[in-house]
Structure formats: C-alpha cells, structure tokens
Protein backbone atom coordinates (compact mmCIF):
# COMPACT_ATOMS: atom_id res chain seq x y z
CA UNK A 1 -8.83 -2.56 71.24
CA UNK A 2 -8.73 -2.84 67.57
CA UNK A 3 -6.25 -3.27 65.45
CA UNK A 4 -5.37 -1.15 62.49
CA UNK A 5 -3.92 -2.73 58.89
CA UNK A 6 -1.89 -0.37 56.71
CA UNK A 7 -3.14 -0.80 53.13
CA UNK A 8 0.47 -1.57 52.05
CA UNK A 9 0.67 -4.38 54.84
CA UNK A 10 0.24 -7.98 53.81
CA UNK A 11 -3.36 -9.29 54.41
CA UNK A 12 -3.25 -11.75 57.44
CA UNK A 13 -3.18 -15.50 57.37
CA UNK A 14 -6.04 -17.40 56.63
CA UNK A 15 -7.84 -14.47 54.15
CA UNK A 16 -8.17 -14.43 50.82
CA UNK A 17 -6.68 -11.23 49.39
CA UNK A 18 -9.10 -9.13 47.17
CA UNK A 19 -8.32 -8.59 43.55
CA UNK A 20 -7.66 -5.01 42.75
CA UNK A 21 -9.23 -3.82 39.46
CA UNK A 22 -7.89 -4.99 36.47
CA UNK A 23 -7.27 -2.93 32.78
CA UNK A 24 -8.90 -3.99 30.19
CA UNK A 25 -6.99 -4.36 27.26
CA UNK A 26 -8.99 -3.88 23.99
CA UNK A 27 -9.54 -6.82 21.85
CA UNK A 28 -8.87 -7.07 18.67
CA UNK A 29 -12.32 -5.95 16.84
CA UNK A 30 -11.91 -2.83 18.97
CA UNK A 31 -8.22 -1.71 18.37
CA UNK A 32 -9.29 -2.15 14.71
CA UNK A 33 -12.42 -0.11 15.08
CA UNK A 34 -10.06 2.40 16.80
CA UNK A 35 -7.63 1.83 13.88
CA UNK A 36 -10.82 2.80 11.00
CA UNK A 37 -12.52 5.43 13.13
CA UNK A 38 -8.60 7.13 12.82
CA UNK A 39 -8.57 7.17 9.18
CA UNK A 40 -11.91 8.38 9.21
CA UNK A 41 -10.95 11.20 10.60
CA UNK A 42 -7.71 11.61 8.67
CA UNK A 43 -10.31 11.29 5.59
CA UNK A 44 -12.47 14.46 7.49
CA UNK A 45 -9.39 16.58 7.32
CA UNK A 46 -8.59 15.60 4.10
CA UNK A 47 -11.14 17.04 3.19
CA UNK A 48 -11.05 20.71 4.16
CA UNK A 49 -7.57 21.11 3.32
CA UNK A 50 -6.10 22.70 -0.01
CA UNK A 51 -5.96 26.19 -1.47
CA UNK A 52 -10.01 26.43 -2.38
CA UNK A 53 -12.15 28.02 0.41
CA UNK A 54 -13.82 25.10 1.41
CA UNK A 55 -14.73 24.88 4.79
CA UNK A 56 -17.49 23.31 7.50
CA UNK A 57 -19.15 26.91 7.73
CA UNK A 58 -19.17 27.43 4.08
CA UNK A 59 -20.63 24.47 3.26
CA UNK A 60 -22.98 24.86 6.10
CA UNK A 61 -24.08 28.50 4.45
CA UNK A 62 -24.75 26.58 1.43
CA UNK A 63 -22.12 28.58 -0.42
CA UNK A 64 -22.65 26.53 -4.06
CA UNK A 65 -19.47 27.20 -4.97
CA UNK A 66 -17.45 25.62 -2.22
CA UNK A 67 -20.14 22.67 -2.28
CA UNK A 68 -19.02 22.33 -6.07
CA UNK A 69 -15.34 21.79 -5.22
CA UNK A 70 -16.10 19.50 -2.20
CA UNK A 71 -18.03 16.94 -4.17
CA UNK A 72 -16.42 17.25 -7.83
CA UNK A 73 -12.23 17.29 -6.13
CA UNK A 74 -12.17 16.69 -2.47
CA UNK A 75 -14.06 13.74 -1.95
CA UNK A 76 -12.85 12.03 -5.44
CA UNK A 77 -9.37 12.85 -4.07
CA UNK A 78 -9.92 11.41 -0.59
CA UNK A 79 -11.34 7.94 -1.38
CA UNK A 80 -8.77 7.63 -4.37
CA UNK A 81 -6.14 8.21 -1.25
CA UNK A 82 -8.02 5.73 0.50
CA UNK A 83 -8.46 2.99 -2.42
CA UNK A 84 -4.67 3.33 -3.72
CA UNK A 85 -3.32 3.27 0.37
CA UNK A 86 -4.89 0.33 0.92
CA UNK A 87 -4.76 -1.44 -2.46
CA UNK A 88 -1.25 -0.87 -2.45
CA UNK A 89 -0.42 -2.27 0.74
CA UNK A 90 -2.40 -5.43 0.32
CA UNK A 91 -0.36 -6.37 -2.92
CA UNK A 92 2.91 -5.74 -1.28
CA UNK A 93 1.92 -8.18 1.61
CA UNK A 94 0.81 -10.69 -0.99
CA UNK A 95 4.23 -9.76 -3.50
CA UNK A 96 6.24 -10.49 -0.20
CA UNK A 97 4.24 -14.17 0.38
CA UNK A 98 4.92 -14.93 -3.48
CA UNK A 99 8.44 -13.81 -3.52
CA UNK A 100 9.16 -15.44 0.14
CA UNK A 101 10.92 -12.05 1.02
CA UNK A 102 9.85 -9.54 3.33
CA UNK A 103 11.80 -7.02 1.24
CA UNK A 104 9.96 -6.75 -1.80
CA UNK A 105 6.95 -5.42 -3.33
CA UNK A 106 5.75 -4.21 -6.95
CA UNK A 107 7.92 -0.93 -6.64
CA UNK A 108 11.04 -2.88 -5.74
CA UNK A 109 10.41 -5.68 -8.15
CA UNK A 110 9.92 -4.28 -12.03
CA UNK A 111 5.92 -4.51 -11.62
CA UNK A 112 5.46 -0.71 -11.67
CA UNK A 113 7.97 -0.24 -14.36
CA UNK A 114 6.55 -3.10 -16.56
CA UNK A 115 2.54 -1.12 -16.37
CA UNK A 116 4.52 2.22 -17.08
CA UNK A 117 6.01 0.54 -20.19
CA UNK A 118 2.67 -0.97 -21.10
CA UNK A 119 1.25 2.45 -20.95
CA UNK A 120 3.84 4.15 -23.51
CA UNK A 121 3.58 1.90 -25.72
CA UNK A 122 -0.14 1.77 -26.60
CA UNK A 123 0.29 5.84 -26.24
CA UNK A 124 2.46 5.76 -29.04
CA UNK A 125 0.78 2.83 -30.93
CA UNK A 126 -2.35 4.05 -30.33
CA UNK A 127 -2.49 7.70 -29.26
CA UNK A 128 -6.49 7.92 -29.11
CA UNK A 129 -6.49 4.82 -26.68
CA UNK A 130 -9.42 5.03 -23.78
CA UNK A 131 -8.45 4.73 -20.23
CA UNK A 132 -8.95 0.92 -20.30
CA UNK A 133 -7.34 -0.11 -22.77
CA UNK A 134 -4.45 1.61 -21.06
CA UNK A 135 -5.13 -0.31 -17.80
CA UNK A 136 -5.24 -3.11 -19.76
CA UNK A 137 -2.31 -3.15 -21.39
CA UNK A 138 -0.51 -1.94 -18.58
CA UNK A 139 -1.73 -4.78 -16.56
CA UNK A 140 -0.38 -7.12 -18.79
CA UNK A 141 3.12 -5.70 -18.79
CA UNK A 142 2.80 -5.75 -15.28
CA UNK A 143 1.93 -9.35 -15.38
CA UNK A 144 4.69 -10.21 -17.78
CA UNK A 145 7.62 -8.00 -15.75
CA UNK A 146 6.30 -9.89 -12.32
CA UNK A 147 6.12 -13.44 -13.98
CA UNK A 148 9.98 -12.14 -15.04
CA UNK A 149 10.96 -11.40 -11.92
CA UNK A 150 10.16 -14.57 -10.69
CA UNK A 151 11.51 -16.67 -12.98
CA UNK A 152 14.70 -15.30 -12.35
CA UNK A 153 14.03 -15.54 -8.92
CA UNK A 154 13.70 -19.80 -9.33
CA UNK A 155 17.51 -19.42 -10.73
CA UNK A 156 19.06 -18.14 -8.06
CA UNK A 157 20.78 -20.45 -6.34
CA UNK A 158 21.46 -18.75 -2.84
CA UNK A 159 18.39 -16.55 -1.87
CA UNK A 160 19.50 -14.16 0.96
CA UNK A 161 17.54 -11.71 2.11
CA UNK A 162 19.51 -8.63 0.48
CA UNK A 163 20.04 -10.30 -2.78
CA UNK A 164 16.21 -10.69 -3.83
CA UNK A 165 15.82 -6.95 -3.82
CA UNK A 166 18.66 -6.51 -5.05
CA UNK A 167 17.41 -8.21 -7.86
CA UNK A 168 14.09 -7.20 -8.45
CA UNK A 169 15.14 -3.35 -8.43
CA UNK A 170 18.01 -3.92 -11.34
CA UNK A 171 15.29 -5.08 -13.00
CA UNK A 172 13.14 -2.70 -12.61
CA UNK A 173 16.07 -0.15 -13.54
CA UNK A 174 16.81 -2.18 -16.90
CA UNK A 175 12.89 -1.81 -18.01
CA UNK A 176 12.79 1.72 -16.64
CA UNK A 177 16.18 2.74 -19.01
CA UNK A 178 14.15 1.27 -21.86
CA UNK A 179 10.92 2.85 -21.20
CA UNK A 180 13.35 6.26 -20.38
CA UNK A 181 14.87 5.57 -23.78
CA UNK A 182 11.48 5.22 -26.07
CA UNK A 183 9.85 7.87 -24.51
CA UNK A 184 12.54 10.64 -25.09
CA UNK A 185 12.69 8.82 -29.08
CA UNK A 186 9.26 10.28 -28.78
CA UNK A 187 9.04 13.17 -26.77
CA UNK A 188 7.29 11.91 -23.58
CA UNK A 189 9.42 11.91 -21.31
CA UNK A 190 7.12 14.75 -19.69
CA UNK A 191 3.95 12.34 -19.51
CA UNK A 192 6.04 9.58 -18.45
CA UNK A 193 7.65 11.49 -15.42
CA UNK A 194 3.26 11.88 -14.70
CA UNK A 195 2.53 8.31 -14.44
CA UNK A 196 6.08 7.55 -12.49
CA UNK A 197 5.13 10.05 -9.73
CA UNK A 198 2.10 9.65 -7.74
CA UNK A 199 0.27 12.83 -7.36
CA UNK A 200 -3.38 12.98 -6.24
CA UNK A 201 -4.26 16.97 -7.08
CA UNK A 202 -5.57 15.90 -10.63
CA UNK A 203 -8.16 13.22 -9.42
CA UNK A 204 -11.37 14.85 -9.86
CA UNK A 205 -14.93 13.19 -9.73
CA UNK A 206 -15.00 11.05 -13.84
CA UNK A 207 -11.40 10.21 -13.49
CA UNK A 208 -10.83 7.94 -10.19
CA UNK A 209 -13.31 5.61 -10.55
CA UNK A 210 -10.96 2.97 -12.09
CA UNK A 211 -9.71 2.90 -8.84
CA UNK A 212 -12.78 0.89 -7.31
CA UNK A 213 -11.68 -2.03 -9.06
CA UNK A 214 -8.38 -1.95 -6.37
CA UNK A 215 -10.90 -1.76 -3.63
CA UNK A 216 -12.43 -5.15 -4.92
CA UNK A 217 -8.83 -6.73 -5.37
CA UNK A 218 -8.15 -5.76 -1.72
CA UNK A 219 -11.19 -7.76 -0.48
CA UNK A 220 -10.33 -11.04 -3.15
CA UNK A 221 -6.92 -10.87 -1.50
CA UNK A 222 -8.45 -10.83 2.20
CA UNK A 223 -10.79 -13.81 0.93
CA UNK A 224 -7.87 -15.35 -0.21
CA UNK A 225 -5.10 -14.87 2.56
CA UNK A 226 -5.08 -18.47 3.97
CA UNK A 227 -4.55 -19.97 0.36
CA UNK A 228 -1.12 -17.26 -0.26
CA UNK A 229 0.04 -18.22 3.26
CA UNK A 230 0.13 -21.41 2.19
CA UNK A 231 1.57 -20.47 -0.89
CA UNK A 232 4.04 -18.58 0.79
CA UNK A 233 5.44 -22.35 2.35
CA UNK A 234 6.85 -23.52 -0.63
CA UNK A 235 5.35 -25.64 -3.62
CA UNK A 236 5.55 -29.33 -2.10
CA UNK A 237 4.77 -28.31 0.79
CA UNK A 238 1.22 -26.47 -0.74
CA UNK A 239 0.69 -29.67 -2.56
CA UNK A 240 0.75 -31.93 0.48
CA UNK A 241 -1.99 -29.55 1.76
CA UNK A 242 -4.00 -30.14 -1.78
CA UNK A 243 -4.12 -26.65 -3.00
CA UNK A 244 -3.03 -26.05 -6.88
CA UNK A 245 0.52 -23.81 -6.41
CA UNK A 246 0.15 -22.41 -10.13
CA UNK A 247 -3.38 -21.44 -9.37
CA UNK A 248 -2.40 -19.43 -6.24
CA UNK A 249 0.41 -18.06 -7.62
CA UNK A 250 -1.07 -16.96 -10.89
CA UNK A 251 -4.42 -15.34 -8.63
CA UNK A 252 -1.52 -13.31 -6.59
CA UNK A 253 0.17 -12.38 -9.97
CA UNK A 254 -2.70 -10.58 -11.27
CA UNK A 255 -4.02 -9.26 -8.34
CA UNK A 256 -0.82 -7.59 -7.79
CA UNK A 257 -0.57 -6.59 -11.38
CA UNK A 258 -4.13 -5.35 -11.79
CA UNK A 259 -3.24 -2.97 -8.58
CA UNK A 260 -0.31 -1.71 -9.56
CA UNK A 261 -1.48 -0.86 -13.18
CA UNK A 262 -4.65 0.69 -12.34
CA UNK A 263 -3.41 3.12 -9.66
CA UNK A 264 -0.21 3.90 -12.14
CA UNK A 265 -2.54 4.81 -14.97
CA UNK A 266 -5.14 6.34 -12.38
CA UNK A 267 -2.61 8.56 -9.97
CA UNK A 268 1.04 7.40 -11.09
CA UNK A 269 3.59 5.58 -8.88
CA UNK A 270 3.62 5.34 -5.34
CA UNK A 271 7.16 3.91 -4.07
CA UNK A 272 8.11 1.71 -1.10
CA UNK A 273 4.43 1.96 0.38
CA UNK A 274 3.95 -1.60 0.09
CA UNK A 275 7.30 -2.82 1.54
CA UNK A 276 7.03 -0.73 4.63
CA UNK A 277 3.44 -0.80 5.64
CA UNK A 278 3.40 -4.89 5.53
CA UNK A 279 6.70 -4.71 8.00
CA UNK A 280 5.57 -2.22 10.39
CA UNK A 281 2.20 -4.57 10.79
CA UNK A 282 4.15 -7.54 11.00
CA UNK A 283 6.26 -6.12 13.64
CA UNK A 284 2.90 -4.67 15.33
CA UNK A 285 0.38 -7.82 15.12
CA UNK A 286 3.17 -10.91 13.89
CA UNK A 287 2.75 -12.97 10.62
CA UNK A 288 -0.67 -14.08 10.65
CA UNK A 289 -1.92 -12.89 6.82
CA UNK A 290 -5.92 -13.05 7.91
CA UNK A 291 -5.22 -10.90 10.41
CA UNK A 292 -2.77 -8.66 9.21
CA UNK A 293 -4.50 -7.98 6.29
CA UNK A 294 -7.15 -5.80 7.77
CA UNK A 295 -4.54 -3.81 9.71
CA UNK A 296 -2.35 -3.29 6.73
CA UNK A 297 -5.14 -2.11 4.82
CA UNK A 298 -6.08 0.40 7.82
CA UNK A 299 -2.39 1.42 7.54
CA UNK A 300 -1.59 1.77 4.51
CA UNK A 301 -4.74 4.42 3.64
CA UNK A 302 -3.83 6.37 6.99
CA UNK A 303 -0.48 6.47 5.92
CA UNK A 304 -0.63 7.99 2.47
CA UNK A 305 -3.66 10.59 4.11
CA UNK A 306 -0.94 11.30 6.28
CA UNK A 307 1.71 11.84 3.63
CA UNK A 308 -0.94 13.51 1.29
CA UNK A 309 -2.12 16.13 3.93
CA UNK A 310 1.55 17.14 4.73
CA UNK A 311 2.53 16.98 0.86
CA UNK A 312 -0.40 20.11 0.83
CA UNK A 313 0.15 22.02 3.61
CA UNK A 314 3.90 22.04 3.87
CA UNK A 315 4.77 24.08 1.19
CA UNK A 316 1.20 26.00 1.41
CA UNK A 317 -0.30 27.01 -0.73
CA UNK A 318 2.31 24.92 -3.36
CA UNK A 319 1.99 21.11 -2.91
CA UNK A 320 4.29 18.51 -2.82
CA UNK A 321 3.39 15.47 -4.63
CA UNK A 322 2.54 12.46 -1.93
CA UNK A 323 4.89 10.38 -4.00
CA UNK A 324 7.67 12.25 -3.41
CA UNK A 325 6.93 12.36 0.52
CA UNK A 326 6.16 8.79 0.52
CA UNK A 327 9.22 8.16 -1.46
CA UNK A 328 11.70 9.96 1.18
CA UNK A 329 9.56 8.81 4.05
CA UNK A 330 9.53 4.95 2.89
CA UNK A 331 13.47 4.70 1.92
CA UNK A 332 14.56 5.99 5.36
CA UNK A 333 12.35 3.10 6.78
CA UNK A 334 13.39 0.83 4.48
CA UNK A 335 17.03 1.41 6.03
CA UNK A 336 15.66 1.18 9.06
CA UNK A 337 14.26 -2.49 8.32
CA UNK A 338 17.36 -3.61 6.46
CA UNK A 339 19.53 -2.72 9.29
CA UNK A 340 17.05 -3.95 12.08
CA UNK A 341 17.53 -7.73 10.05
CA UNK A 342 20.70 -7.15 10.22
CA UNK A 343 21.57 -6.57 13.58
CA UNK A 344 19.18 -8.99 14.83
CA UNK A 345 21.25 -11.68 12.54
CA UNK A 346 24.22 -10.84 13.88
C-alpha cells in the first residue's frame, strides 16, 4: 500500500525539502541596459514623428526628399533632445551636491537667468557676435549668478530645506526683471522670450552641434562623482579626506554653468528638469552619485523625448514647445516632492 503526499502537505521528517525555482531579479548592468535600450526606442519614434512625410517606407523607397528632412532636422533634433536631457539632469544632481539641497538646480537658482543676461548683453554690445562668443559670455554670467547664489547661500544662518529655494528663485526673478527691463529698452523682448523657452523645432543639422560639448560635461561629471559627493559633506570634512574644496567646487561651478549656457543659447530654457529627474532617481536607486548618475542621465533624455513627442503630437499638426510641457509637468512634481518632505517630517 502506498501512500500518497498532497503537494500542499508538509514534506515528512527526516527529508530535505526541494527548493522551488527562484526569480531572478536583474542586476544592475541589465536594468540599465533595459533603461538605454528604452530611450533608444523613444529616440526611433522621435524620429518619424512631426508634420513632414517621413516615414520607414519612404525612406525605404528612397524617396530623397523625406531622406533630406530625416538627416538635416530629425536626427539633429533627436540627439540635441538626448544631449540637453541628459546634460541637464547631470548638473542639477551636481547643483543639488554643491548647494547641499535636494531642491535646487540651475533653473531654480539664477544660473539660467545669469547665461540669458550674458546673452543680451553681447547682442546688444555686439550685434554681429558668433555663436561662441555668445556661449561664452553666457557661461560666464552663468558662472558669476551661481558663484552669487552661493555666496549668499554661506550667509544664511538657518538653512531649511524650503528656504534655499526660496532663495535661489528670488534671485533668479531679480536678474530676470533686469534682463526683462534691458531687453524691452531695446526691443528684444521677442528674442529673449526664444532663449527663455526651450523649443527643439529649430535645431537643424549646423546649429546643435554646440551641444556635444554638454555630452562631454556629462561624462567629466560621472568621472568626477566621488570627488562632489565628498564635496557635498561639507568643507572640513572634504579636507580631512585631502581633497582641495575650492577645486571641487569651482569644477562643479563651471560644469554646471557651461551646461546651462550652451543648451540656453543652443535650444533656450528648460525648467525644473534637473530638480525632478535627480529626486525621482534618488527615490528609485538611493543617494549613491556613481551610481545614480548613469540612471539620471538615462532619465533625464527619456524624459524630455517623452515630453518632446507629446509637445508634437498633442496639438497635431501645431506643436507645443517641450519647455512648456516640461515646465507644467516638472512644477506639479515639484509639489509633489515638497509635500512628500513634508509629510515625512512631520
């Protein structure tokens, strides 16, 4: 007579109890292979949408028109997306290490305002100027308005968490009333509301290349992530260590000002993207800046190809700058994370 065991029944005494199979969870390298092979395909899309006829069968019928528009505006305009999204991102997460805030970044701080400044004024001092000698006048604005903002930031007695961007954005309104006030004194308000909006529908191929230099920022700041963690401690406490605070802090000051300026001058403003994208990471993958560096980057170009793609097909055949959407999209989450601090505080 034999006797039956239920599957559900506990295995006798004495026996070892089989292992049933386990999940395996992806690692790392993979979820961030999943992450890029995402955007990829974002980038795809990107691609064959807008109000040309450019599609996969046209292009495969050699149609020399729509092959025209796909190299000369739709793949300029999808790696620009990709360089700005990512550059972008990477100097809010190193703003936010330099500024020991999680609630800041170059929008929220006077660093985007400052490069706009820079950029009127050698348009009205030197109307004829090339594109880099905007970019490089805009960058130092930008580096003088961030140095600003942190300087004030030393002389603030209490730092909460609400008053720092508090801070940083009445600065940024103070320069942006100037910059509001010289440009209507010379009638550019028009080209000033251009570079304060970001908008990717101009970027054709011999007018986004500026933005490669972001690309190379990005990877000096991944290089450099350990040394702006450490940064991020405090001064004495980056001394004990043995690495020169000034010198970090002055690397993160231009890398953040380079960014900002060059995508301003190449594309115009793109608010709140680099205050939200480091958050969402950090609530995704935690603090550490080597490894959220490569996700934020992932994140940050998915989300504005995101943003841009509904920004063109919304409104069809009309578009909606990706500003604007990442403007509207960014504040609400912004909120979000102010509230979510709060609550958890209390």
């Amino acid at each position: 007579m034999t006797t039956q065991i239920s599957p559900s029944a506990p295995a006798p005494a004495g026996t070892a109890a089989v292992p049933g199979p386990r999940r395996r969870v992806p690692g790392p390298a993979a979820m961030l292979v999943l992450g890029g092979t995402a955007v990829l395909v974002l980038a795809v899309v990107s691609m064959f949408v807008g109000v040309s006829d450019v599609s996969l069968s046209s292009l495969l019928a050699g149609d020399e028109h729509a092959w025209t528009i796909f190299w000369v505006s739709r793949v300029p305009r999808t790696l620009s997306i990709i360089l700005a999204g990512m550059a972008l991102s990477v100097a809010g997460l190193i703003m936010q290490l330099m500024a020991r805030n999680k609630f800041v970044e170059p929008s929220t701080v006077g660093t985007i305002e400052s490069a706009s400044l820079g950029i009127l004024v050698v348009t009205v001092l030197i109307p004829g100027a090339s594109l880099f000698m905007k970019m490089s006048t805009a960058t130092l604005f930008a580096v003088a308005g961030t140095a600003l903002f942190l300087l004030i930031l030393r002389r603030i007695p209490l730092r909460n968490t609400l008053i720092v961007p508090l801070v940083g954005i009445m600065l940024g309104g103070v320069i942006a009333a100037v910059t509001t006030f010289f440009a209507y004194r010379f009638d550019l308000l028009q080209t000033l509301n251009s570079w304060m909006t970001g908008d990717f529908s101009g970027v054709l191929r011999g007018r986004y290349e500026l933005l490669w230099i972001v690309g190379a920022l990005t990877l000096i700041g991944f290089l450099a992530a350990d040394r702006f963690t450490v940064a991020g401690m405090g001064q004495e406490f980056t001394t004990n260590l043995g690495l020169n605070y000034n010198r970090v802090m002055t690397l993160g000051l231009i890398i953040v000002s380079l960014i900002s300026a060059v995508v301003v001058v190449s594309v115009g403003s793109v608010p709140f993207l680099g205050l939200i994208v480091p958050n969402l990471v950090s609530l995704l993958v935690g603090d550490n800046v080597r490894r959220a560096i490569p996700w934020v980057a992932i994140f940050g170009a998915g989300f504005v190809l995101v943003c841009d793609i509904v920004g063109r097909t919304i409104r069809y055949p009309y578009e909606i700058p990706v500003g604007v959407i990442v403007a509207a999209v960014g504040s609400v989450l912004f909120l979000y994370l102010l509230l979510r601090k709060r609550s958890a505080r209390a």
